[in-house]
N, C-alpha and C. Protein backbone atom coordinates (compact mmCIF):
# COMPACT_ATOMS: atom_id res chain seq x y z
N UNK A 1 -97.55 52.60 62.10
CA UNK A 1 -97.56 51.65 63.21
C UNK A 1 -96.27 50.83 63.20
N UNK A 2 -95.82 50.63 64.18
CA UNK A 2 -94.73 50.09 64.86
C UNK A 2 -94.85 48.61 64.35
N UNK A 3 -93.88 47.36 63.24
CA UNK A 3 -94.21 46.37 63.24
C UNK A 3 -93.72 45.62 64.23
N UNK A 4 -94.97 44.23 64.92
CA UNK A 4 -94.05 43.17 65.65
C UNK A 4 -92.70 42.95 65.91
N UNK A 5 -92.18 42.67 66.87
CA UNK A 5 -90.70 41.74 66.66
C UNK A 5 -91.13 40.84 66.91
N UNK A 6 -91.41 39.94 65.86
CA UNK A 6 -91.45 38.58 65.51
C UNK A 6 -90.52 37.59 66.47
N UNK A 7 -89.25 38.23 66.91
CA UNK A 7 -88.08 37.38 66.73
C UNK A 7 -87.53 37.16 68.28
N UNK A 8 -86.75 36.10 68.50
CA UNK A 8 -86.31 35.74 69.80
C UNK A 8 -84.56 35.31 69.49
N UNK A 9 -84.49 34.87 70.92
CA UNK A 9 -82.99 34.46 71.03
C UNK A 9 -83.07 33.04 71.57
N UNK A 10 -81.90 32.50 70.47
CA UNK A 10 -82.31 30.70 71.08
C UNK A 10 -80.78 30.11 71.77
N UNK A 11 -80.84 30.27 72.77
CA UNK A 11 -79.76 30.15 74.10
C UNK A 11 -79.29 28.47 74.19
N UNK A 12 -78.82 27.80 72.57
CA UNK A 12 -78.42 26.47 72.16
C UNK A 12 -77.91 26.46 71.17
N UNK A 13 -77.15 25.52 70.85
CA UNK A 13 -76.11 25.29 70.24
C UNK A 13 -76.57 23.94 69.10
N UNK A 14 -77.86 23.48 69.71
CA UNK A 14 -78.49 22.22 68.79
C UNK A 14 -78.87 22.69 67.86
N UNK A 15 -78.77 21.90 66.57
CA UNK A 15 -79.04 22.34 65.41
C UNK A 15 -80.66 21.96 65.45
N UNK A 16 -80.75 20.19 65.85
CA UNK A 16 -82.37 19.89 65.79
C UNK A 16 -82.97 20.83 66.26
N UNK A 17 -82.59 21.68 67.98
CA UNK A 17 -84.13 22.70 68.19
C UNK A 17 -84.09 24.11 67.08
N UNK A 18 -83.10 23.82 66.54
CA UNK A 18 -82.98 25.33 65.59
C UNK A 18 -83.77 24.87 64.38
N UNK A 19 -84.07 23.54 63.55
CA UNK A 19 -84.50 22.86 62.88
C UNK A 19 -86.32 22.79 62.98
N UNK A 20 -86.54 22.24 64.44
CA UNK A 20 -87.85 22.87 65.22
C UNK A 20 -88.54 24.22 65.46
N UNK A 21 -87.34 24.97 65.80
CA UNK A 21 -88.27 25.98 65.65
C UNK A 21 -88.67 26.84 64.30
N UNK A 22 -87.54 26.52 63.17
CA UNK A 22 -87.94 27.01 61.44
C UNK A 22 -89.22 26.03 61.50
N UNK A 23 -89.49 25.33 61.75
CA UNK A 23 -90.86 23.98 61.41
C UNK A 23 -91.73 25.33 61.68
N UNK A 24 -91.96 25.78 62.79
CA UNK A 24 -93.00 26.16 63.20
C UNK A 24 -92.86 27.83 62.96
N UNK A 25 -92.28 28.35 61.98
CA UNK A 25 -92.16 29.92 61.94
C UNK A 25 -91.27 30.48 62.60
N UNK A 26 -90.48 30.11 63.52
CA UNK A 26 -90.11 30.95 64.61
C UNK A 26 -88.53 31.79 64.06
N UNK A 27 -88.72 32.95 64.21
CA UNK A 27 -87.16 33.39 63.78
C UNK A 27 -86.43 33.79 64.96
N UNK A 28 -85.34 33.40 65.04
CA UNK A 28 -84.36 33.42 66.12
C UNK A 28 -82.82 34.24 65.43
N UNK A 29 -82.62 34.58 67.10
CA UNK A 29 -80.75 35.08 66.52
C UNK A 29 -80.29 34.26 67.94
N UNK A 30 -78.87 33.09 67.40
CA UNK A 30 -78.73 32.25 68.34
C UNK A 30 -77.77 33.31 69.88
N UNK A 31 -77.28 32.51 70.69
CA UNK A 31 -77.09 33.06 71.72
C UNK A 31 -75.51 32.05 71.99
N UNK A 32 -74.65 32.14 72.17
CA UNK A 32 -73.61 30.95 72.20
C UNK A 32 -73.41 30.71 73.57
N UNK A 33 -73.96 30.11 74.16
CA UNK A 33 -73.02 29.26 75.77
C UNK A 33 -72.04 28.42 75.44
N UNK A 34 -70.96 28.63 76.30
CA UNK A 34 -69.45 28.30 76.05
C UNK A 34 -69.53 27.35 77.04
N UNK A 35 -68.34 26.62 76.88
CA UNK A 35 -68.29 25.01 77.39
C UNK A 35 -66.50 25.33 77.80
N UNK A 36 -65.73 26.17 77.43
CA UNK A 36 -64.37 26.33 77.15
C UNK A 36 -64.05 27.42 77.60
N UNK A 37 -64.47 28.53 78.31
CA UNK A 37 -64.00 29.71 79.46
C UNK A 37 -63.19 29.24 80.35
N UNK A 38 -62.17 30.41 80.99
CA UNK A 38 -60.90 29.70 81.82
C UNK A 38 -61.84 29.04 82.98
N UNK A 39 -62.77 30.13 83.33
CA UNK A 39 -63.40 29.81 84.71
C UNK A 39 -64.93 28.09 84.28
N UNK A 40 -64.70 27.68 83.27
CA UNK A 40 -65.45 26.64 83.00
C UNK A 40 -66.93 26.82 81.80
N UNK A 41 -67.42 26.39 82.25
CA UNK A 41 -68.65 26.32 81.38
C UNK A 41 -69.29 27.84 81.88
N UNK A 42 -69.98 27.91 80.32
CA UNK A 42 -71.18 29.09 81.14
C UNK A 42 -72.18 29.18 82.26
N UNK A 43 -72.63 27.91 81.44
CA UNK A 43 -73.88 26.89 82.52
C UNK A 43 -73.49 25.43 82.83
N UNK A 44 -73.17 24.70 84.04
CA UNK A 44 -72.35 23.56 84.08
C UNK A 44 -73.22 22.57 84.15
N UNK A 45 -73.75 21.52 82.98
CA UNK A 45 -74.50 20.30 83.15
C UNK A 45 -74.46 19.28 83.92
N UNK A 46 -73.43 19.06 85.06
CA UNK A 46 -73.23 18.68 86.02
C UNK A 46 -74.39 18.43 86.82
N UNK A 47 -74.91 17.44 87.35
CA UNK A 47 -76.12 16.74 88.34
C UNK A 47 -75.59 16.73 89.13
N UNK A 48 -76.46 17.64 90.07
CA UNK A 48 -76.30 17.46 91.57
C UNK A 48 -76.44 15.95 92.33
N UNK A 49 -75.72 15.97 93.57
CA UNK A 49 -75.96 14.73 94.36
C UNK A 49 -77.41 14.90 94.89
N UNK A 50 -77.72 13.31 94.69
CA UNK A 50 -79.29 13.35 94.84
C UNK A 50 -80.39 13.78 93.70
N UNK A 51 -79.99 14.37 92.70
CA UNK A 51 -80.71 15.14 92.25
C UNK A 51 -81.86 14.56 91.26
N UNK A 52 -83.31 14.48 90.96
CA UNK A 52 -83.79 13.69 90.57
C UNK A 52 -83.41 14.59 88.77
N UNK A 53 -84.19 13.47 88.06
CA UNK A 53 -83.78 13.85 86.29
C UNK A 53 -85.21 15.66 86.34
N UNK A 54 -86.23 15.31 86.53
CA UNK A 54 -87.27 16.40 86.25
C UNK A 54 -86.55 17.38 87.07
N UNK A 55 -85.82 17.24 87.92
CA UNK A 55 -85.51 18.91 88.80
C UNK A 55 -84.38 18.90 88.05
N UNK A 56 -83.32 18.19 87.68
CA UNK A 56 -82.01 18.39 87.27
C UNK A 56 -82.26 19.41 85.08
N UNK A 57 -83.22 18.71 84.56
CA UNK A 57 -83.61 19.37 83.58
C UNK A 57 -84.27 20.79 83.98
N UNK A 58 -85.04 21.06 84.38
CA UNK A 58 -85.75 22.14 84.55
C UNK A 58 -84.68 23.14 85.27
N UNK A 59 -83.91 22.95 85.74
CA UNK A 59 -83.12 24.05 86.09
C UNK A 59 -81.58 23.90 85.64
N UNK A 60 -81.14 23.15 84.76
CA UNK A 60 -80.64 23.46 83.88
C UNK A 60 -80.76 24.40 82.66
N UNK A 61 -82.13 24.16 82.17
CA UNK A 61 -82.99 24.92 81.33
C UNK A 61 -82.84 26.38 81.63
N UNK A 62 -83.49 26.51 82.70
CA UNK A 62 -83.67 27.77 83.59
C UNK A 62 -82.23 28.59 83.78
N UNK A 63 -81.21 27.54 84.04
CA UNK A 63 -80.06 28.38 83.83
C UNK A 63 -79.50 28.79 82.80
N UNK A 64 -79.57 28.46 82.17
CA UNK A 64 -79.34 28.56 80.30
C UNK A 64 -80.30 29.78 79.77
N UNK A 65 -81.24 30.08 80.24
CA UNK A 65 -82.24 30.83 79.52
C UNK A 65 -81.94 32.17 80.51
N UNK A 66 -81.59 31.95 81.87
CA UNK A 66 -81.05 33.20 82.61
C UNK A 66 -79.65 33.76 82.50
N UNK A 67 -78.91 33.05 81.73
CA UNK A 67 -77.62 33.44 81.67
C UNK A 67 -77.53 34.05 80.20
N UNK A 68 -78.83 33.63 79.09
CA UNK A 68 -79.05 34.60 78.13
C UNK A 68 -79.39 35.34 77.99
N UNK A 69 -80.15 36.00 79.22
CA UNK A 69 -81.13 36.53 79.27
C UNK A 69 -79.75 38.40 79.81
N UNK A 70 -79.54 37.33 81.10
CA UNK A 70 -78.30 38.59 81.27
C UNK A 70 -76.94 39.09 80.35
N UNK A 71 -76.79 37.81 79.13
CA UNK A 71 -76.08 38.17 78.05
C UNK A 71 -77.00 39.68 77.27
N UNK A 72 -78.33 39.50 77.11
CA UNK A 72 -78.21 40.14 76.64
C UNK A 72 -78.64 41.65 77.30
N UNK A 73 -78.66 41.52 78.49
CA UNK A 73 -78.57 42.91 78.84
C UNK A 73 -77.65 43.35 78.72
N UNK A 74 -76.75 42.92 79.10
CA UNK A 74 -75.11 43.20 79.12
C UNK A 74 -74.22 43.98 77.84
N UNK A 75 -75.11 43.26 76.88
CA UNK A 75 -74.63 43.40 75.59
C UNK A 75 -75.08 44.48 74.54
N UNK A 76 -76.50 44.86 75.65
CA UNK A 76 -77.38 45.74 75.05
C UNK A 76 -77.87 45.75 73.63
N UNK A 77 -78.35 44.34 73.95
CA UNK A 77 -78.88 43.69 72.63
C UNK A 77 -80.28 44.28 72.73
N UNK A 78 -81.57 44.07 71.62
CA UNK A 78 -82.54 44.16 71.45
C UNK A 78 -83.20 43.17 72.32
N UNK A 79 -83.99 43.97 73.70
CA UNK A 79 -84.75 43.19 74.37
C UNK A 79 -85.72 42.22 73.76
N UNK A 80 -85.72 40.46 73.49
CA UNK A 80 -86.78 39.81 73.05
C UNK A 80 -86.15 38.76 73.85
N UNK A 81 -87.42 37.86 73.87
CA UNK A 81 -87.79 36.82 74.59
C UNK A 81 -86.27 35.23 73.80
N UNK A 82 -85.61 35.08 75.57
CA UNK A 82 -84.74 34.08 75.17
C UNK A 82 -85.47 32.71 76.34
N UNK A 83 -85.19 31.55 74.59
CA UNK A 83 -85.52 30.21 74.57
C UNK A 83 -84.40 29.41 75.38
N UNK A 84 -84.31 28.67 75.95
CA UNK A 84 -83.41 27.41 76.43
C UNK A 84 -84.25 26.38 76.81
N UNK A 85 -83.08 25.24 76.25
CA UNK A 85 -83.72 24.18 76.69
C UNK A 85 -82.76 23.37 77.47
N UNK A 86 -83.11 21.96 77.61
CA UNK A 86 -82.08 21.31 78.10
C UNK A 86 -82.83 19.57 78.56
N UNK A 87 -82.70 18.71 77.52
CA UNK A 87 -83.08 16.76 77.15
C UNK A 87 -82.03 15.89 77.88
N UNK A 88 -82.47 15.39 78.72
CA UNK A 88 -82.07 13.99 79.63
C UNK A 88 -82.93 12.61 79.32
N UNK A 89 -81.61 11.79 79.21
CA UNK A 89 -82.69 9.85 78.96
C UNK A 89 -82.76 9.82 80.72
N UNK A 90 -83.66 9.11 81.37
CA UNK A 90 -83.63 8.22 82.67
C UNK A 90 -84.16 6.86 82.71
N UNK A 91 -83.35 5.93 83.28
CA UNK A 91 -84.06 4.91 83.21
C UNK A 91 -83.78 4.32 84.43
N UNK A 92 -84.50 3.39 85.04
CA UNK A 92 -84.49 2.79 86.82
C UNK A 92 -83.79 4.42 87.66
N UNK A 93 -84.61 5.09 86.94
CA UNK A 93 -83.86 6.76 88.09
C UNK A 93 -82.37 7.22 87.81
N UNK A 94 -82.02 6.42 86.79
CA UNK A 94 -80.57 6.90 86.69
C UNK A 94 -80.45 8.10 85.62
N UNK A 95 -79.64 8.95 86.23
CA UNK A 95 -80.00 9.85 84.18
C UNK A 95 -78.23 9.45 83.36
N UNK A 96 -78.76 9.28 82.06
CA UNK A 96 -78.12 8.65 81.46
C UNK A 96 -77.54 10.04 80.24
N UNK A 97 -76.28 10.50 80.56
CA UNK A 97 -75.94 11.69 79.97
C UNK A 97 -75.56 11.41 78.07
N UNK A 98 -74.54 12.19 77.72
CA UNK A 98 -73.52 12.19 76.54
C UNK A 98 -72.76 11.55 76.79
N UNK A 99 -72.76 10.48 75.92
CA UNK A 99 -71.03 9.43 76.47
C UNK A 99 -70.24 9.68 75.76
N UNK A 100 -69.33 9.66 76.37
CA UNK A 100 -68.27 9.59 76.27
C UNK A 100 -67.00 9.54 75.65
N UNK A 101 -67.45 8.09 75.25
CA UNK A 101 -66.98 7.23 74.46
C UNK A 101 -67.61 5.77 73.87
N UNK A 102 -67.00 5.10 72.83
CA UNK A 102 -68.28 4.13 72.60
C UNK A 102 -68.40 3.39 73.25
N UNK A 103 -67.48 2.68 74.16
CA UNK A 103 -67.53 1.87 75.44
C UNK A 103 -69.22 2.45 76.42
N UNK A 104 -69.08 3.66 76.26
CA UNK A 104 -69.81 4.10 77.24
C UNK A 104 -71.53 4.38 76.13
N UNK A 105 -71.26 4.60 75.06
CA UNK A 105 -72.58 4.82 74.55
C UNK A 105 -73.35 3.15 74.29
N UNK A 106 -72.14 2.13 73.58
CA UNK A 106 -72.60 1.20 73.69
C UNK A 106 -73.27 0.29 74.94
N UNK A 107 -72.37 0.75 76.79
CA UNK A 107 -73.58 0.49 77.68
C UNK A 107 -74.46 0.79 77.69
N UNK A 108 -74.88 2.36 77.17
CA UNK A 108 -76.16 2.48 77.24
C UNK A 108 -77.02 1.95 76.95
N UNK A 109 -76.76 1.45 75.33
CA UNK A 109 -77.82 1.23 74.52
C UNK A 109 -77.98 -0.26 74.92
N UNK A 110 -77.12 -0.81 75.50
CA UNK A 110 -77.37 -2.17 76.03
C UNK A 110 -78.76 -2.28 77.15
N UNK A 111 -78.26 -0.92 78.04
CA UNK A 111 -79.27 -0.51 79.43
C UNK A 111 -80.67 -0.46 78.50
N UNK A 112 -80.67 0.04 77.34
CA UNK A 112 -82.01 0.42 77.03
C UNK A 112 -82.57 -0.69 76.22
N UNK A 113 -81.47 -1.65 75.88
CA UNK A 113 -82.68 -2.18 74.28
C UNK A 113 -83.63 -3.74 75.34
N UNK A 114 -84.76 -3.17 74.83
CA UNK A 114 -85.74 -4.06 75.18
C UNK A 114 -86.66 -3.12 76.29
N UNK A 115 -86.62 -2.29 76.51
CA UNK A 115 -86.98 -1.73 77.82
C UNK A 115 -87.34 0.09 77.83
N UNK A 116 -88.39 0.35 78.24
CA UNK A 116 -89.08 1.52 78.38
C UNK A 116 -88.19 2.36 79.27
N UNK A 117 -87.71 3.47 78.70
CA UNK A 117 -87.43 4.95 78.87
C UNK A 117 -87.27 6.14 79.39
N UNK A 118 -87.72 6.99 79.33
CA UNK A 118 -88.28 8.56 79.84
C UNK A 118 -86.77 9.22 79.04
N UNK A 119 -87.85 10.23 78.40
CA UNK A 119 -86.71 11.01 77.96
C UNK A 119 -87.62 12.35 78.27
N UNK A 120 -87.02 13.54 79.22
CA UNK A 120 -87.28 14.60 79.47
C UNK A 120 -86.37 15.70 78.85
N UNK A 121 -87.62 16.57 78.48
CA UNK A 121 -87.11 18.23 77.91
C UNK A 121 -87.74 18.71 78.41
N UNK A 122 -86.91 20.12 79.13
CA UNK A 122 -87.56 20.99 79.66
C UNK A 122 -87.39 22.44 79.12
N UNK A 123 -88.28 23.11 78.74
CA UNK A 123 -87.75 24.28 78.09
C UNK A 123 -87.78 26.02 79.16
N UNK A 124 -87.41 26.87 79.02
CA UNK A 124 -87.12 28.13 79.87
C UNK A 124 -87.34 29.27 78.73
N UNK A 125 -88.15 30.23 79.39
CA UNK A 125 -88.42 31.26 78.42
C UNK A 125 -88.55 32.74 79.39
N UNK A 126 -87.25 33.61 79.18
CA UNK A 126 -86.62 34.78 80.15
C UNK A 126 -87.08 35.70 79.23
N UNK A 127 -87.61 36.48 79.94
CA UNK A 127 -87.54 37.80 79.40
C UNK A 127 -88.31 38.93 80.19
N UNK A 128 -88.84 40.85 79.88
CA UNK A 128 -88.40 41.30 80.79
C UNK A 128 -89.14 41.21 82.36
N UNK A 129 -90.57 40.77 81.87
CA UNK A 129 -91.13 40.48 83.43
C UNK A 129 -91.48 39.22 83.61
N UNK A 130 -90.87 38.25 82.34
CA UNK A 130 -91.38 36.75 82.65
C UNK A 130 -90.24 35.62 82.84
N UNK A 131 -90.64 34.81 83.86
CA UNK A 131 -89.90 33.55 83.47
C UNK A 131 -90.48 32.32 83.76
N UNK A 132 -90.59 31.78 82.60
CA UNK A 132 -91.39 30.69 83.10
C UNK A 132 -90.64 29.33 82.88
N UNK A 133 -90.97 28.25 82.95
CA UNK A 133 -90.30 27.21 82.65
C UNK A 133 -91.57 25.35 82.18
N UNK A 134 -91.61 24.50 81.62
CA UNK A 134 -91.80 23.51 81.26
C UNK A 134 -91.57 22.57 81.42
N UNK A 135 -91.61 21.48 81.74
CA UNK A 135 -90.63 19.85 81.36
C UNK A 135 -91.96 19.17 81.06
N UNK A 136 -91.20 18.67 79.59
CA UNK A 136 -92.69 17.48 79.30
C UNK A 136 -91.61 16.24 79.39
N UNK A 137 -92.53 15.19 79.14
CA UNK A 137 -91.77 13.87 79.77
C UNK A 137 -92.32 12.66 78.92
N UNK A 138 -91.50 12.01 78.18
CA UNK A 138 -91.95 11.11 77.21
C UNK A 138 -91.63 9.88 77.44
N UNK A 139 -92.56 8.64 77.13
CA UNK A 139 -91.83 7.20 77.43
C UNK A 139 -91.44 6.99 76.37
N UNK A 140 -90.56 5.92 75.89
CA UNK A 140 -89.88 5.04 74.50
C UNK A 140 -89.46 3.85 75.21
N UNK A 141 -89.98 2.92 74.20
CA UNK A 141 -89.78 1.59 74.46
C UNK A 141 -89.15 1.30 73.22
N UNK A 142 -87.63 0.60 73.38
CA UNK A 142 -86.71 -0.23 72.37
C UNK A 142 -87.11 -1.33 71.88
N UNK A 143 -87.09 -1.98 71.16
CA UNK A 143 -86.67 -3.48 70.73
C UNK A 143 -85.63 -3.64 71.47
N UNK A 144 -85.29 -5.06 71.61
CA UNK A 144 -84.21 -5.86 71.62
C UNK A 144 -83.65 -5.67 70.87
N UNK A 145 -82.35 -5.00 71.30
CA UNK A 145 -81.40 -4.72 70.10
C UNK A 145 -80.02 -5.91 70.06
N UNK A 146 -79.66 -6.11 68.90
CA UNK A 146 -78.62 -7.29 68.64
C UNK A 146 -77.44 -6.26 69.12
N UNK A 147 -76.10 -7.39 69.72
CA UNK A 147 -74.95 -6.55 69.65
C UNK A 147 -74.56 -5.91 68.40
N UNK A 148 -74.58 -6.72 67.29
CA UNK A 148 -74.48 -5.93 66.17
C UNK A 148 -74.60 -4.89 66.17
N UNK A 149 -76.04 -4.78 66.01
CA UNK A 149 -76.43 -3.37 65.91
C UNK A 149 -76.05 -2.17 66.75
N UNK A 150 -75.92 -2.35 68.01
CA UNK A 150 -75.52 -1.55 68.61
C UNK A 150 -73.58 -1.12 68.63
N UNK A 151 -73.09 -2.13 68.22
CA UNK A 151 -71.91 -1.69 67.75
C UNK A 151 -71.35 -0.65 66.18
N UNK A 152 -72.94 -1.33 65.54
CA UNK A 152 -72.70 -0.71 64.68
C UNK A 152 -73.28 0.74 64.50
N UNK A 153 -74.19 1.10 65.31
CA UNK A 153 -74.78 2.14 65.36
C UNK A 153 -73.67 3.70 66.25
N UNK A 154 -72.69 2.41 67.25
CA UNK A 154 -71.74 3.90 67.45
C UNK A 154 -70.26 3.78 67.38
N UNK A 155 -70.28 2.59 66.08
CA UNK A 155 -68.99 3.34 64.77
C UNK A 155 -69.72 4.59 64.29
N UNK A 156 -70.73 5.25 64.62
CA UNK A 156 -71.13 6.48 63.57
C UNK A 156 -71.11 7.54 64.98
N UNK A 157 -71.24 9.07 63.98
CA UNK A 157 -71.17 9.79 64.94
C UNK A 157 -72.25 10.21 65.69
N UNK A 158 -73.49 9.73 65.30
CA UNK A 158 -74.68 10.06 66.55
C UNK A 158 -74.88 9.93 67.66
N UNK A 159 -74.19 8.98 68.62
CA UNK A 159 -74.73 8.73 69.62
C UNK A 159 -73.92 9.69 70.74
N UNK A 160 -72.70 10.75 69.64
CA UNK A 160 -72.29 11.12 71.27
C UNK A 160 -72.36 12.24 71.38
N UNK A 161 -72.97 13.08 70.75
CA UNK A 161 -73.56 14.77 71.13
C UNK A 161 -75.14 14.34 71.95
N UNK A 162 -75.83 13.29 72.09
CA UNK A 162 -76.73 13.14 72.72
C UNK A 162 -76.99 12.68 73.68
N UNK A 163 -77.82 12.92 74.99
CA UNK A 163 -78.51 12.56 75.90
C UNK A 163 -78.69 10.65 75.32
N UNK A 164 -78.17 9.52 76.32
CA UNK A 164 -78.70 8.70 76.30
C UNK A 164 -77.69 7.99 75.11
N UNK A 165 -77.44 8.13 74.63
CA UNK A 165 -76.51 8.05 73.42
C UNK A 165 -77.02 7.45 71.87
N UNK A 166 -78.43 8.08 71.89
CA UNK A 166 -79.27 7.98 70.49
C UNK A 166 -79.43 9.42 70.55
N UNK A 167 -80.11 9.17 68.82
CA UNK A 167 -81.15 10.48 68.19
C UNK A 167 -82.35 9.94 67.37
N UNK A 168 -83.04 10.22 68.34
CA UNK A 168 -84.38 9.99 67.15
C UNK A 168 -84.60 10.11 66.05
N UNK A 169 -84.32 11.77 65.38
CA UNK A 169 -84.20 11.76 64.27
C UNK A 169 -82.84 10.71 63.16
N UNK A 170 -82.38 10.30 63.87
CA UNK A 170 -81.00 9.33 62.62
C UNK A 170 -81.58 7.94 63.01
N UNK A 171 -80.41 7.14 62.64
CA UNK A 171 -80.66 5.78 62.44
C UNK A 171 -81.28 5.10 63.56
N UNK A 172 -81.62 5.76 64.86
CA UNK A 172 -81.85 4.92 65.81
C UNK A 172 -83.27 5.04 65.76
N UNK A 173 -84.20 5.53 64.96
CA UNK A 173 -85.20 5.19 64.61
C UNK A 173 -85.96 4.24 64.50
N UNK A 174 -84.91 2.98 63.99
CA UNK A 174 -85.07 2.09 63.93
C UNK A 174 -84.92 0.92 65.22
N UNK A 175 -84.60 1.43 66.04
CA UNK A 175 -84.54 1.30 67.65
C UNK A 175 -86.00 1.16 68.07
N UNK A 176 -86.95 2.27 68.17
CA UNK A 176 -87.95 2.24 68.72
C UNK A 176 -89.14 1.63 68.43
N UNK A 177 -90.08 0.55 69.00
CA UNK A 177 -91.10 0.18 69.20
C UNK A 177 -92.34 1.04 69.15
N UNK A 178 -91.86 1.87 70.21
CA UNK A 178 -93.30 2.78 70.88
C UNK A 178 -93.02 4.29 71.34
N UNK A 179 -93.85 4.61 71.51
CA UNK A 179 -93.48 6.49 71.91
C UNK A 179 -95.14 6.85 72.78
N UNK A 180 -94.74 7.43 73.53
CA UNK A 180 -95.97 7.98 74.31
C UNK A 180 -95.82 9.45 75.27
N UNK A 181 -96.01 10.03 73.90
CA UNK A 181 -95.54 11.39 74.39
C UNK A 181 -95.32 12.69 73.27
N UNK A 182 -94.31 13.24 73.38
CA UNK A 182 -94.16 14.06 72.22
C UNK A 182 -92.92 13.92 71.33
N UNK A 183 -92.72 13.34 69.94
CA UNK A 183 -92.32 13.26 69.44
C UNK A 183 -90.52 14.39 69.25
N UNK A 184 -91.47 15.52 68.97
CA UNK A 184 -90.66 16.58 69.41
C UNK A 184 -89.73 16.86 70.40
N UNK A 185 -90.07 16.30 71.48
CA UNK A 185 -90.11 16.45 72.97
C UNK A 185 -88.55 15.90 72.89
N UNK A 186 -89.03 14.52 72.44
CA UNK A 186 -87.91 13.65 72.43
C UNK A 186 -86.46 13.93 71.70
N UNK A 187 -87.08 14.68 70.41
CA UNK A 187 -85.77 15.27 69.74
C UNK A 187 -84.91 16.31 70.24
N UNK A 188 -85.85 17.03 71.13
CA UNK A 188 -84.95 18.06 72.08
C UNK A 188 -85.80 19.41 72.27
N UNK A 189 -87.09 19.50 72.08
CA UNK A 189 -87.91 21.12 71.76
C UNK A 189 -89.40 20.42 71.88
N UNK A 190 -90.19 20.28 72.74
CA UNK A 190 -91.62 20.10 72.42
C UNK A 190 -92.06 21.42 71.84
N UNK A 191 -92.69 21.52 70.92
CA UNK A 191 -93.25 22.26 69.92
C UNK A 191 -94.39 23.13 70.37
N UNK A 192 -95.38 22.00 70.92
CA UNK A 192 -96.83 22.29 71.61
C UNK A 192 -96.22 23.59 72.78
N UNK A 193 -95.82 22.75 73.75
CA UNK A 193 -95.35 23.59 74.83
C UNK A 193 -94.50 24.68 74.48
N UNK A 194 -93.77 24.58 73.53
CA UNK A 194 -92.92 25.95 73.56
C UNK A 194 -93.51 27.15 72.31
N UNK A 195 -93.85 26.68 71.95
CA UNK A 195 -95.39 27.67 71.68
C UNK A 195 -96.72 28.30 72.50
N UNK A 196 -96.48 27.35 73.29
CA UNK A 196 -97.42 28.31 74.41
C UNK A 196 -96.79 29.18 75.45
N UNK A 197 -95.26 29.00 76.09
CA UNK A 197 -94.34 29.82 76.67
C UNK A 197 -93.95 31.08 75.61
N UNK A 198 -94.08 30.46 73.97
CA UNK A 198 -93.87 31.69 73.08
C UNK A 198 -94.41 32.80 72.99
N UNK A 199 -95.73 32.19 73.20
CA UNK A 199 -97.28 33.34 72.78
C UNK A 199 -97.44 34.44 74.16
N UNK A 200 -97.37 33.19 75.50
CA UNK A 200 -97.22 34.24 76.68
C UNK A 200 -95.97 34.98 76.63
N UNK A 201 -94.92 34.94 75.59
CA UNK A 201 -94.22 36.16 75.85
C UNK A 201 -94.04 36.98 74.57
N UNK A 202 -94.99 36.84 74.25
CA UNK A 202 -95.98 38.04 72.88
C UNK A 202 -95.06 37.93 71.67
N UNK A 203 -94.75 36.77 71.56
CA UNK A 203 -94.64 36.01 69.94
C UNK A 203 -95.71 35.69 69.37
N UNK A 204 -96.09 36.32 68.41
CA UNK A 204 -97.34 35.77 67.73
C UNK A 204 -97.38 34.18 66.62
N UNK A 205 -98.03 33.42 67.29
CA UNK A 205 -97.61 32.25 65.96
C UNK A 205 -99.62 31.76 65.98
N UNK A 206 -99.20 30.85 65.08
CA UNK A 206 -100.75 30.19 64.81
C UNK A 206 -101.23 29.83 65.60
């Protein structure tokens, strides 16, 4: 008998969802989207005008997971099921990207301390007759954060590979009050949900 392919393709470059998905069994072979092609990005994170944060994630996602998906036809890789994701902060409707610079991470964290959240991930799962897609949606509420702190939090390098210009998992931990939602979610991979997009595309897990 023919064993399982266990295994998928994870269409990101984040170490945390690669971190997430070893948590939970999952074996992956990564997928690289480029940011540095003459003609630009693979997939361009760019927000449309108008565009709200839940539609702007979810089809970001979706593009990321379709542009791996045709990598790997192309490449005539081993047909298995490719993961993408793609985590936005919003707050008063604004979505609040990767800054910049610390000028720009430190507004953020100004925008946020004292004040409730939304941080959305949406995940995309391509493969050969499926595509489906996710966005779960989490609140976080800050403390009042001192200037201090927030100056001192981006002399370091966390705040600027991320959405919003924290990481849950590092020091800004100490940032949060409250969470109402998925933990996971927030780090960049809800777990729950992308285990159930896993299983419907005949990954076997617990």
């Amino acid at each position: 008998m023919k064993p399982i392919d266990r295994k998928i393709y994870l269409a990101s470059k984040s170490p945390r969802r690669r971190e997430l998905l070893r948590q939970i069994g999952v074996e992956f072979e990564l997928l690289t989207l480029r940011n540095d092609t003459p003609r630009g990005p693979d997939v361009t994170e760019l927000v449309n005008p108008g565009e709200a944060a839940i539609d702007y994630v979810a089809r970001v996602a979706n593009e990321k997971a379709a542009f791996g998906w045709n990598m790997v036809q192309h490449r005539r890789l081993t047909l298995r099921p490719v993961l993408a994701a793609d985590t936005t902060v919003t707050i008063d409707g604004q979505i609040l990207g990767k800054p910049a610079s610390p000028a720009e991470a430190m507004e953020m964290l100004e925008r946020l301390s004292g004040r409730t959240h939304q941080v959305l991930t949406a995940i995309a799962v391509h493969h050969t007759d499926m595509q489906r897609q996710i966005t779960q949606v989490s609140q976080v509420r800050f403390a009042k954060l001192s200037p201090a702190s927030i100056k001192a939090y981006c002399s370091t390098p966390e705040p600027y590979d991320k959405a919003g210009g924290y990481g849950l998992q590092g020091m800004a931990a100490l940032f949060v009050e409250h969470i109402e939602g998925s933990h996971s979610g927030i780090v960049g991979l809800p777990l729950f949900e992308t285990a159930q997009l896993l299983r419907e595309a005949g990954i076997p897990l617990a």
